[in-house]
C-alpha atoms as a PDB file:
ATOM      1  CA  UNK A   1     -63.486-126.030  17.136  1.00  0.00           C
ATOM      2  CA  UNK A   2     -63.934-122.112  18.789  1.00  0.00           C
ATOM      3  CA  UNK A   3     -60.457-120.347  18.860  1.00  0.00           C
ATOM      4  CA  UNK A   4     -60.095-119.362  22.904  1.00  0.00           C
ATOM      5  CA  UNK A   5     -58.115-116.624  23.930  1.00  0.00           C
ATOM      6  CA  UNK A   6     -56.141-117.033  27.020  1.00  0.00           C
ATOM      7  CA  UNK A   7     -56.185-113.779  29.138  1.00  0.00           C
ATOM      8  CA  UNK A   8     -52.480-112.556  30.546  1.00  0.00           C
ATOM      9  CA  UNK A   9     -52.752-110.939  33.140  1.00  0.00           C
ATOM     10  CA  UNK A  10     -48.895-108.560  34.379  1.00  0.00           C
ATOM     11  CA  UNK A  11     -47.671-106.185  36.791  1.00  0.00           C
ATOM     12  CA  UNK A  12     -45.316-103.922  36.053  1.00  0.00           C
ATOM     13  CA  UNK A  13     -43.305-105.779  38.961  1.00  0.00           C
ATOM     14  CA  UNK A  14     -43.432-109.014  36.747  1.00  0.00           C
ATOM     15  CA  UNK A  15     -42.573-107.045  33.493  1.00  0.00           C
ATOM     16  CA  UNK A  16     -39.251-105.382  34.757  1.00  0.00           C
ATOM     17  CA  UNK A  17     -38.447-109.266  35.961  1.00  0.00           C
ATOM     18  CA  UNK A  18     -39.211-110.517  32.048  1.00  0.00           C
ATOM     19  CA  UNK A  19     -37.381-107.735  30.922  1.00  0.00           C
ATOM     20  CA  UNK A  20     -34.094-109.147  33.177  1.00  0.00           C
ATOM     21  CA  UNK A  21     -34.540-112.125  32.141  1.00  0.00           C
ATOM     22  CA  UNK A  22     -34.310-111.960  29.021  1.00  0.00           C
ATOM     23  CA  UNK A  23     -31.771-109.436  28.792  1.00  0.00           C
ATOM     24  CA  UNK A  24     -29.380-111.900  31.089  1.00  0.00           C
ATOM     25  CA  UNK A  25     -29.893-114.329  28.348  1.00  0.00           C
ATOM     26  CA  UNK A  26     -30.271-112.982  25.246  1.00  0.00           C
ATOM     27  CA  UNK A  27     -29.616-109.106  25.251  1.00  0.00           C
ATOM     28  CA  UNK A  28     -30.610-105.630  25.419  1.00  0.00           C
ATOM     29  CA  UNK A  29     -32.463-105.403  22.057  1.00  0.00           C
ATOM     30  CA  UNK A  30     -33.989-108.266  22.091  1.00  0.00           C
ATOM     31  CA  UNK A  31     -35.450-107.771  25.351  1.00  0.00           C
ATOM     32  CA  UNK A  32     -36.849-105.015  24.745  1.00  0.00           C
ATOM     33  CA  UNK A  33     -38.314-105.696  21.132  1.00  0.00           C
ATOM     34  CA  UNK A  34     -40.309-108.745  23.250  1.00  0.00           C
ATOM     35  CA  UNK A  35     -41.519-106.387  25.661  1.00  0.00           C
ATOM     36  CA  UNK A  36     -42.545-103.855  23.971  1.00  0.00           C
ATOM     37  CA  UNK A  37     -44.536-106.873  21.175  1.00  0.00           C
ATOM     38  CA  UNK A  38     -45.823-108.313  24.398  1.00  0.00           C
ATOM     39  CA  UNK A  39     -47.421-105.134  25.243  1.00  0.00           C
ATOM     40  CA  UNK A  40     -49.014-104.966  22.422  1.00  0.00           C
ATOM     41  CA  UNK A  41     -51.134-108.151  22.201  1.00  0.00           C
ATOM     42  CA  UNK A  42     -54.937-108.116  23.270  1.00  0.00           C
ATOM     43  CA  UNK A  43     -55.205-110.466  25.384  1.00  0.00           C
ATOM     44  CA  UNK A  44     -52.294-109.184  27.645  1.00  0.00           C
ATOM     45  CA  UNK A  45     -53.503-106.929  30.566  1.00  0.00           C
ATOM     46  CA  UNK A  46     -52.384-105.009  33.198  1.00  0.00           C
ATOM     47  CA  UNK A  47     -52.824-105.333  36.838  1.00  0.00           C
ATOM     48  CA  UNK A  48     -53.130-102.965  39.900  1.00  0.00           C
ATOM     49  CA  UNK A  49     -51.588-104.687  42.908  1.00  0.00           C
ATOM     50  CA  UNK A  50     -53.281-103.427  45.996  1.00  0.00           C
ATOM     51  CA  UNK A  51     -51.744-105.483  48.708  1.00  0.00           C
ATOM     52  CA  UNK A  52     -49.294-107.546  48.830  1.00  0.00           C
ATOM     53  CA  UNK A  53     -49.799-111.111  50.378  1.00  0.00           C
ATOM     54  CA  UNK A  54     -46.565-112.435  50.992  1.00  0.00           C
ATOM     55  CA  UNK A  55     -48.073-116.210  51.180  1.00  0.00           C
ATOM     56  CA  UNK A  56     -44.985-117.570  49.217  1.00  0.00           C
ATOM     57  CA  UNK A  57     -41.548-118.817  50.946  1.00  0.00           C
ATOM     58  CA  UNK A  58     -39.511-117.601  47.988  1.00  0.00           C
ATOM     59  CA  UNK A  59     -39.997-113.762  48.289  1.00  0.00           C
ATOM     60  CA  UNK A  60     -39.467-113.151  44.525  1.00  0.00           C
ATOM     61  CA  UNK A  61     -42.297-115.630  43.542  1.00  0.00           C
ATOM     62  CA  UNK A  62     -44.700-113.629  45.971  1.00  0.00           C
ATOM     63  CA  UNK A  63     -45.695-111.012  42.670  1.00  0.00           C
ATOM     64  CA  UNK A  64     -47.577-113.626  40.914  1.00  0.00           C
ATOM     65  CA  UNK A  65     -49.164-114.965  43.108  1.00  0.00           C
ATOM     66  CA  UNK A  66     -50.300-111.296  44.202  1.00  0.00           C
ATOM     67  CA  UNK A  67     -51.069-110.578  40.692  1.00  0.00           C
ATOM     68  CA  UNK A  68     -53.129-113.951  40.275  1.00  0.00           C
ATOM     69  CA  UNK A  69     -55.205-112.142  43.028  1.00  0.00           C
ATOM     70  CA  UNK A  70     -55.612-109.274  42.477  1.00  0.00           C
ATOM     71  CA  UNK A  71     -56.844-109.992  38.713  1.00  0.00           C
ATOM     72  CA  UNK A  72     -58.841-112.437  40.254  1.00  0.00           C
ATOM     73  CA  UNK A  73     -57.536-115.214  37.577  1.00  0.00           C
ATOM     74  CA  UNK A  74     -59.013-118.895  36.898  1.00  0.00           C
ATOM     75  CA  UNK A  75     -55.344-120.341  36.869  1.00  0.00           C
ATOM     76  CA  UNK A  76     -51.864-119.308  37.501  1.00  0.00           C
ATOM     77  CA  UNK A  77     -49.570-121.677  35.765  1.00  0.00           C
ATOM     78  CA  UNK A  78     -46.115-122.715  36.693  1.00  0.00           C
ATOM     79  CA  UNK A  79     -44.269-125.890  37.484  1.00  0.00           C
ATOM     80  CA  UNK A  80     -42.811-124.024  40.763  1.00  0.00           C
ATOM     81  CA  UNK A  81     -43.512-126.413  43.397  1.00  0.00           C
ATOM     82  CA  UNK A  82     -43.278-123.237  46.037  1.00  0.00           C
ATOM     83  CA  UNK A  83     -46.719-122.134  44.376  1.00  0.00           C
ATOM     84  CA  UNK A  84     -48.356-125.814  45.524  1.00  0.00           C
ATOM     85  CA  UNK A  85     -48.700-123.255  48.924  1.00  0.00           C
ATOM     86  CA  UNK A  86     -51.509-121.867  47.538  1.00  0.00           C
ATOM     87  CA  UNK A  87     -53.677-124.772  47.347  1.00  0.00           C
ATOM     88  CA  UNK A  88     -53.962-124.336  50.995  1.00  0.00           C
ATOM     89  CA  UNK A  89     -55.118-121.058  51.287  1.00  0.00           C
END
């Protein structure tokens, strides 16, 4: 069986969010020790938001699915059932 690379594809918008995240839960070092590994990987790559959609109810949610776009991505995974919106458009 081939090895497949998944692609990653962040904003800076979605890395300041990872970045709070994890430093709400865990702390300061560690957060930034992930982010600054995450960086580093290959298959991680960043994204130039043009425009902003604003398709999703939750306002917060709206910079995925913007970056989804805008890297013109094959999936955007999450079990949020706020992004089940975007089946319709």
């Amino acid at each position: 069986m081939r090895n497949k690379q998944i692609d990653i594809f962040v904003t800076d918008e979605i890395m300041f969010e990872y970045e709070e995240k994890l430093k709400e839960k865990y702390n300061l070092i560690i957060a930034e020790n992930f982010i600054s590994s995450f960086r580093e990987l290959s298959n991680v790559h960043y994204v130039k938001v043009y425009f902003n959609w604003n398709l999703l109810n939750d306002e917060d949610d709206n910079k995925f699915a913007d970056c989804y776009l805008a890297a013109n991505a094959e999936l955007l995974i999450t079990n949020d059932k706020g992004f089940n919106k975007l089946k319709e458009v």
